[in-house]
C-alpha atoms as a PDB file:
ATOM      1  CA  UNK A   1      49.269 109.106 100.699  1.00  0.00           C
ATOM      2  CA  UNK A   2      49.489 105.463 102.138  1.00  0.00           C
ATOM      3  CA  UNK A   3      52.919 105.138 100.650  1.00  0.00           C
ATOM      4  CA  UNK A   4      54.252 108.092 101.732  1.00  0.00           C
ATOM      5  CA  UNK A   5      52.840 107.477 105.420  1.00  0.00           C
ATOM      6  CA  UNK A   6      54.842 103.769 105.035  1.00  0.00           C
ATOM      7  CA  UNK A   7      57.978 105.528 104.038  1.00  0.00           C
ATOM      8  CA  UNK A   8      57.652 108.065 106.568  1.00  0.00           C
ATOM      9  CA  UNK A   9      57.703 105.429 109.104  1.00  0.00           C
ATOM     10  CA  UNK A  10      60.258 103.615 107.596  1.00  0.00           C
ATOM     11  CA  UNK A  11      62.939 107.075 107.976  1.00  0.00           C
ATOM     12  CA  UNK A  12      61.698 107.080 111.642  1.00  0.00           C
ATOM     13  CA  UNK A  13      62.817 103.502 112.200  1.00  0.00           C
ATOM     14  CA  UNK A  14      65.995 103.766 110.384  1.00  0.00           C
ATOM     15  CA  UNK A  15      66.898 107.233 112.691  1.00  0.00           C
ATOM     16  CA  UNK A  16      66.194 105.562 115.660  1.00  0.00           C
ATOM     17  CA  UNK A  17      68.006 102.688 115.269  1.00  0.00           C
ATOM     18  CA  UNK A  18      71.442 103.708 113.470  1.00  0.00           C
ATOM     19  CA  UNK A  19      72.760 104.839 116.023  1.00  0.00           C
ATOM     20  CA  UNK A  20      72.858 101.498 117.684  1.00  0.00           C
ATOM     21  CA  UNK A  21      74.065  99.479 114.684  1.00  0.00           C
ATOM     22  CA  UNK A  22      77.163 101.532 114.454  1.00  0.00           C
ATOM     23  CA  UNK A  23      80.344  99.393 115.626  1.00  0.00           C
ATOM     24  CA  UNK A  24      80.877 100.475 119.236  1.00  0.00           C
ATOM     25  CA  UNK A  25      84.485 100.272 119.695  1.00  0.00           C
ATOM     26  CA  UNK A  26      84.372 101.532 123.255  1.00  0.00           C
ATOM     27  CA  UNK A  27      84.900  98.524 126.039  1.00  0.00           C
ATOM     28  CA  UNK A  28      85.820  95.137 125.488  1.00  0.00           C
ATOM     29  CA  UNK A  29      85.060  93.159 122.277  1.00  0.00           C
ATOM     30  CA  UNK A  30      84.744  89.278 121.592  1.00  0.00           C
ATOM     31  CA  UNK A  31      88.205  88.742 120.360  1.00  0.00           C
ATOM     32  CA  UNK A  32      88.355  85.129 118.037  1.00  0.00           C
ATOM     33  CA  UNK A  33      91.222  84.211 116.206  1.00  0.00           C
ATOM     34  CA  UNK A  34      90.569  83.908 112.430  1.00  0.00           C
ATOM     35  CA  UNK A  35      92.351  81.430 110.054  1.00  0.00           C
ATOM     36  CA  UNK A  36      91.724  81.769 106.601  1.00  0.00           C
ATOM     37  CA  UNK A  37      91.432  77.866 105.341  1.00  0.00           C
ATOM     38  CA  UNK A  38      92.829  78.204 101.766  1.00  0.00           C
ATOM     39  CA  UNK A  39      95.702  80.836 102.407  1.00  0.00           C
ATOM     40  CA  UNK A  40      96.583  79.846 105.666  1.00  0.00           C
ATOM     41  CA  UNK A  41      96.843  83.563 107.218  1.00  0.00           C
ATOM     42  CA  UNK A  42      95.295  84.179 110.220  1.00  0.00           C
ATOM     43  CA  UNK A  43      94.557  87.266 112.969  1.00  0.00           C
ATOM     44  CA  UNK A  44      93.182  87.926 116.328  1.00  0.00           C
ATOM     45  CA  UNK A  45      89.835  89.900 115.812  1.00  0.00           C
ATOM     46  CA  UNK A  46      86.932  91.607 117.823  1.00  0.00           C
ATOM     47  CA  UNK A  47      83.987  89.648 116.098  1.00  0.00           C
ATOM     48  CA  UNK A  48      81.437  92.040 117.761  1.00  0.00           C
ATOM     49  CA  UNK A  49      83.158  94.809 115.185  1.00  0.00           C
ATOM     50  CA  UNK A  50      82.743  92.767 112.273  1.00  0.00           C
ATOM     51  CA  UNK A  51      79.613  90.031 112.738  1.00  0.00           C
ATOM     52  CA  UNK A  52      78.688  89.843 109.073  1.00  0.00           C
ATOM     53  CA  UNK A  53      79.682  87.484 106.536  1.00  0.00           C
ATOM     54  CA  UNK A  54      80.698  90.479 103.930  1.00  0.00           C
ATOM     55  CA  UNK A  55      81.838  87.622 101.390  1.00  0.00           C
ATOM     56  CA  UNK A  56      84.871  86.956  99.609  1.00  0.00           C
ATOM     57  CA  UNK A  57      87.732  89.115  99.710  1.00  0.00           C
ATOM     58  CA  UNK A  58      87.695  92.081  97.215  1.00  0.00           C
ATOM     59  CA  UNK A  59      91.398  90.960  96.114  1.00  0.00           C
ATOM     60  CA  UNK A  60      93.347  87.401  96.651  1.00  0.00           C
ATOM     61  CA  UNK A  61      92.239  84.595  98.410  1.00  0.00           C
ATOM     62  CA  UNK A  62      90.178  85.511 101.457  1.00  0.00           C
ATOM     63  CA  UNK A  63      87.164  87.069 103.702  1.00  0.00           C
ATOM     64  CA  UNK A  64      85.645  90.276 104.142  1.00  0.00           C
ATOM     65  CA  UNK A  65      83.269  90.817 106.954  1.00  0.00           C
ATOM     66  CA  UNK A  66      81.661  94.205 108.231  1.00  0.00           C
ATOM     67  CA  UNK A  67      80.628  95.934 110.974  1.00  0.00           C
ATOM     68  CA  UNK A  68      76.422  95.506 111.491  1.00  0.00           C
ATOM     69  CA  UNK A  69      76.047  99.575 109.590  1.00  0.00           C
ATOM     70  CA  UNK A  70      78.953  99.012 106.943  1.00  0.00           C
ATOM     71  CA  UNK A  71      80.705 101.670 108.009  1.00  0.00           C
ATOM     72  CA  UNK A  72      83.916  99.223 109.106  1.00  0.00           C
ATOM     73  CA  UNK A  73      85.363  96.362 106.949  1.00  0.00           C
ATOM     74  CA  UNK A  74      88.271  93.792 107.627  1.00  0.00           C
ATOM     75  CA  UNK A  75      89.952  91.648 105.123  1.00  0.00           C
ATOM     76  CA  UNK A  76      91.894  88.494 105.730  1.00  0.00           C
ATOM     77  CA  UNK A  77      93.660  87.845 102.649  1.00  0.00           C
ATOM     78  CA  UNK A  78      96.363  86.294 100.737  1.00  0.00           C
ATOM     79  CA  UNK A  79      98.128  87.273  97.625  1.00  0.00           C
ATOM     80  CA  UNK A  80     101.171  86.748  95.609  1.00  0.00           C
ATOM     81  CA  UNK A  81     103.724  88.853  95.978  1.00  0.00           C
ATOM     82  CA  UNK A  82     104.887  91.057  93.400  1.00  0.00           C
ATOM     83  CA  UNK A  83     107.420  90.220  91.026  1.00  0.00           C
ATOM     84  CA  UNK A  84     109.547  93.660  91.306  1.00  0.00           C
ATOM     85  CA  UNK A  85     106.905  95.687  91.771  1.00  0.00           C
ATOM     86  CA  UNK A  86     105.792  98.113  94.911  1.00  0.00           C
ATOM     87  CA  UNK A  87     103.742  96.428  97.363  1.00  0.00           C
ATOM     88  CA  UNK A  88     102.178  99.728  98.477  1.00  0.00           C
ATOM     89  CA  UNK A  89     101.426 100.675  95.092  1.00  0.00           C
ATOM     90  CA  UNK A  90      99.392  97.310  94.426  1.00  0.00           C
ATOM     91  CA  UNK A  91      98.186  97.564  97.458  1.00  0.00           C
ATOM     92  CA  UNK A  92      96.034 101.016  96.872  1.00  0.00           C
ATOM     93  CA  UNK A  93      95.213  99.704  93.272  1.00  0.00           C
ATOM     94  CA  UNK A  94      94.222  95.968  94.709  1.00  0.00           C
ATOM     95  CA  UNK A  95      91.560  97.300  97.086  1.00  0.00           C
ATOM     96  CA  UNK A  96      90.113  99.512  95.096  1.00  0.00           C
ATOM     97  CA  UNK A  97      90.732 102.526  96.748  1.00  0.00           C
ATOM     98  CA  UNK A  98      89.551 105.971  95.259  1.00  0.00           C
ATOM     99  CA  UNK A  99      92.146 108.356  93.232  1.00  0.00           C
ATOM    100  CA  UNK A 100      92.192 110.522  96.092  1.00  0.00           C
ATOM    101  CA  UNK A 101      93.354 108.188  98.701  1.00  0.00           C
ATOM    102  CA  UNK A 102      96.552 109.347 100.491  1.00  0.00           C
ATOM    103  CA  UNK A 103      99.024 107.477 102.238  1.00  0.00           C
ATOM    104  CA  UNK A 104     100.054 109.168 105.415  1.00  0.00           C
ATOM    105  CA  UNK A 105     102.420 106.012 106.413  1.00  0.00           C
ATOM    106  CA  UNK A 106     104.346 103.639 105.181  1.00  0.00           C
ATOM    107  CA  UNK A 107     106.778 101.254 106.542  1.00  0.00           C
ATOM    108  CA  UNK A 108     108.285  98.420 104.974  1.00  0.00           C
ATOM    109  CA  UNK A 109     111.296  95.668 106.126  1.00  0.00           C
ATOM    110  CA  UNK A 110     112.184  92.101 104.978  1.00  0.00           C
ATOM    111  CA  UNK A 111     109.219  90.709 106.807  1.00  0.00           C
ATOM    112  CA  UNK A 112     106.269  93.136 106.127  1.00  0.00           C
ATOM    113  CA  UNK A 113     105.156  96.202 104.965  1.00  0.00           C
ATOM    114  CA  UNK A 114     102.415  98.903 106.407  1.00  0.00           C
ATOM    115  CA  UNK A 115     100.641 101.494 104.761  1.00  0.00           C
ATOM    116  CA  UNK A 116      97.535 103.591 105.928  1.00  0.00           C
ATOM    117  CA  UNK A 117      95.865 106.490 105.425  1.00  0.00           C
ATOM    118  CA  UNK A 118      92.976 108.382 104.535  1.00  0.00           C
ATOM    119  CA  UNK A 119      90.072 107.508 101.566  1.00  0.00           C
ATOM    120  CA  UNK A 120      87.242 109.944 101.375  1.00  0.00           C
ATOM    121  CA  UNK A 121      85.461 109.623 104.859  1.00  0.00           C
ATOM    122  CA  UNK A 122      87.377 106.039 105.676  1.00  0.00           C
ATOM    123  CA  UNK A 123      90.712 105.573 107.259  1.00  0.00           C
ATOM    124  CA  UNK A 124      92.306 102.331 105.695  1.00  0.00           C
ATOM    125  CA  UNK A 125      94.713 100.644 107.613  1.00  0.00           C
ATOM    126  CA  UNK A 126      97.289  97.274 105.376  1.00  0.00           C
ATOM    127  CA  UNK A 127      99.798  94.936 106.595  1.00  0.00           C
ATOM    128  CA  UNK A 128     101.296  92.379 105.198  1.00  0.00           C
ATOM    129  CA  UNK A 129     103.792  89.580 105.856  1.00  0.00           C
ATOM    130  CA  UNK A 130     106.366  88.674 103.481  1.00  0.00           C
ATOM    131  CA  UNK A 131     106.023  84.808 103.323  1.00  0.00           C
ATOM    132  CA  UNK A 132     107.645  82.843 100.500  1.00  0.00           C
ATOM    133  CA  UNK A 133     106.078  83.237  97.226  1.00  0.00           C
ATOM    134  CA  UNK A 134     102.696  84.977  98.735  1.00  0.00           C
ATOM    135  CA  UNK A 135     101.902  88.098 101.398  1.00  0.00           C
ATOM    136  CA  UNK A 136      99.429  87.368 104.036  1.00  0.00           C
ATOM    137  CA  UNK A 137      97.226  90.290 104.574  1.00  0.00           C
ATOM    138  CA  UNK A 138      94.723  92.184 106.373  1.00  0.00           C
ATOM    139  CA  UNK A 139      92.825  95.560 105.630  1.00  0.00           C
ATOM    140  CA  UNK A 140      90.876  97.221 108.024  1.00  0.00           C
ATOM    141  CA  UNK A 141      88.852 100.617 106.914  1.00  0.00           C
ATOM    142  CA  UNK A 142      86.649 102.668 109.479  1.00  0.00           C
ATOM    143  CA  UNK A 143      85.194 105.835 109.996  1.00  0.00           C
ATOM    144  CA  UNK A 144      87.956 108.745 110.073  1.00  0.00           C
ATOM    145  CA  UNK A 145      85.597 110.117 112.662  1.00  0.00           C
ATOM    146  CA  UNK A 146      86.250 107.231 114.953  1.00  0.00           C
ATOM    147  CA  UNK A 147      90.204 107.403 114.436  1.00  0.00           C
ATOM    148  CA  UNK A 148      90.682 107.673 118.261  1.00  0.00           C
ATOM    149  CA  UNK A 149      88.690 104.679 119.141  1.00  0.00           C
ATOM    150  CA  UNK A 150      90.139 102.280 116.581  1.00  0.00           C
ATOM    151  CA  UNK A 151      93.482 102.939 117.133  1.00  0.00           C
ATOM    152  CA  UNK A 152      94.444 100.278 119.742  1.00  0.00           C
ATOM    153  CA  UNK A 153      91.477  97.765 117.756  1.00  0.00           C
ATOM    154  CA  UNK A 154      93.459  98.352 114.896  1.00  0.00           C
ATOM    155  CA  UNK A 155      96.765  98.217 117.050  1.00  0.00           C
ATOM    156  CA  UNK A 156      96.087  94.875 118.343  1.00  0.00           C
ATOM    157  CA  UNK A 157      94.793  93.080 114.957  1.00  0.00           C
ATOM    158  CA  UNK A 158      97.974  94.110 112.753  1.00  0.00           C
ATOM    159  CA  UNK A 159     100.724  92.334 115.472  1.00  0.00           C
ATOM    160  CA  UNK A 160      98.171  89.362 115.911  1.00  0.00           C
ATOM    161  CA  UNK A 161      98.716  88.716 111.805  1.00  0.00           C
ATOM    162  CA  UNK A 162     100.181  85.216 110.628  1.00  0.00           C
ATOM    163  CA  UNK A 163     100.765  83.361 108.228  1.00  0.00           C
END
């Protein structure tokens, strides 16, 4: 009985305060510029989105940090670029997306390439810049039920990417 009272508790706490961990992309955000040491990429970014240290980057050499409820990741990456092969391809493989991710865009030139689109309940948003022998990178997933309010986040972190 005493556990179940605990764990009762626990839910009641959790409910209440969700709501308020979830990234809150409405009004302005605490934008820092973020330079990767090893790779040398670096992009503008709202670090009230993404305060936690998330850890190394899932692919290449880089940093992942989340949103406080996990429910929005960045990576600032670098990787080599492929010999012949499709970015976009290596891309979807690279981050591990799910088999029934879909790319609804997809733009490439001599100096970058885009791709985004939908992964389950996430919307995953790449770019990368061609640079020499390596792409600098950064992937951005949130919520597809916050599509609207990430837009110009999203927006704004892509064109700030260097290398």
């Amino acid at each position: 009985m005493r556990h179940f009272a605990l764990s009762a508790v626990l839910a009641v706490l959790i409910l209440s305060y969700a709501p308020h961990l979830a990234a809150n992309t409405e009004g302005p955000h605490a934008w820092q510029r973020y330079h990767e040491p090893t790779s040398g990429v670096s992009v503008n970014m709202p670090r009230d989105l993404f305060p936690f240290d998330a850890g190394p980057s899932l692919v290449g050499t880089g940093h992942l940090y989340s949103s406080p409820d996990q429910s929005a990741f960045i990576a600032v990456y670098s990787v080599p670029t492929p010999d012949g092969g499709n970015p976009i391809q290596d891309l979807i493989r690279n981050m591990q997306l799910k088999n029934g991710a879909v790319v609804t865009y997809r733009r490439e030139t001599r100096r970058f390439f885009v791709a985004s689109g939908f992964d389950g309940d996430s919307i995953f948003y790449d770019r990368c810049n061609f640079s020499g022998l390596s792409e600098k990178c950064v992937h951005i997933e949130y919520p597809k039920k916050d599509i609207r309010s990430w837009d110009k986040i999203v927006t704004r972190i892509s064109l700030s990417l260097r290398s």
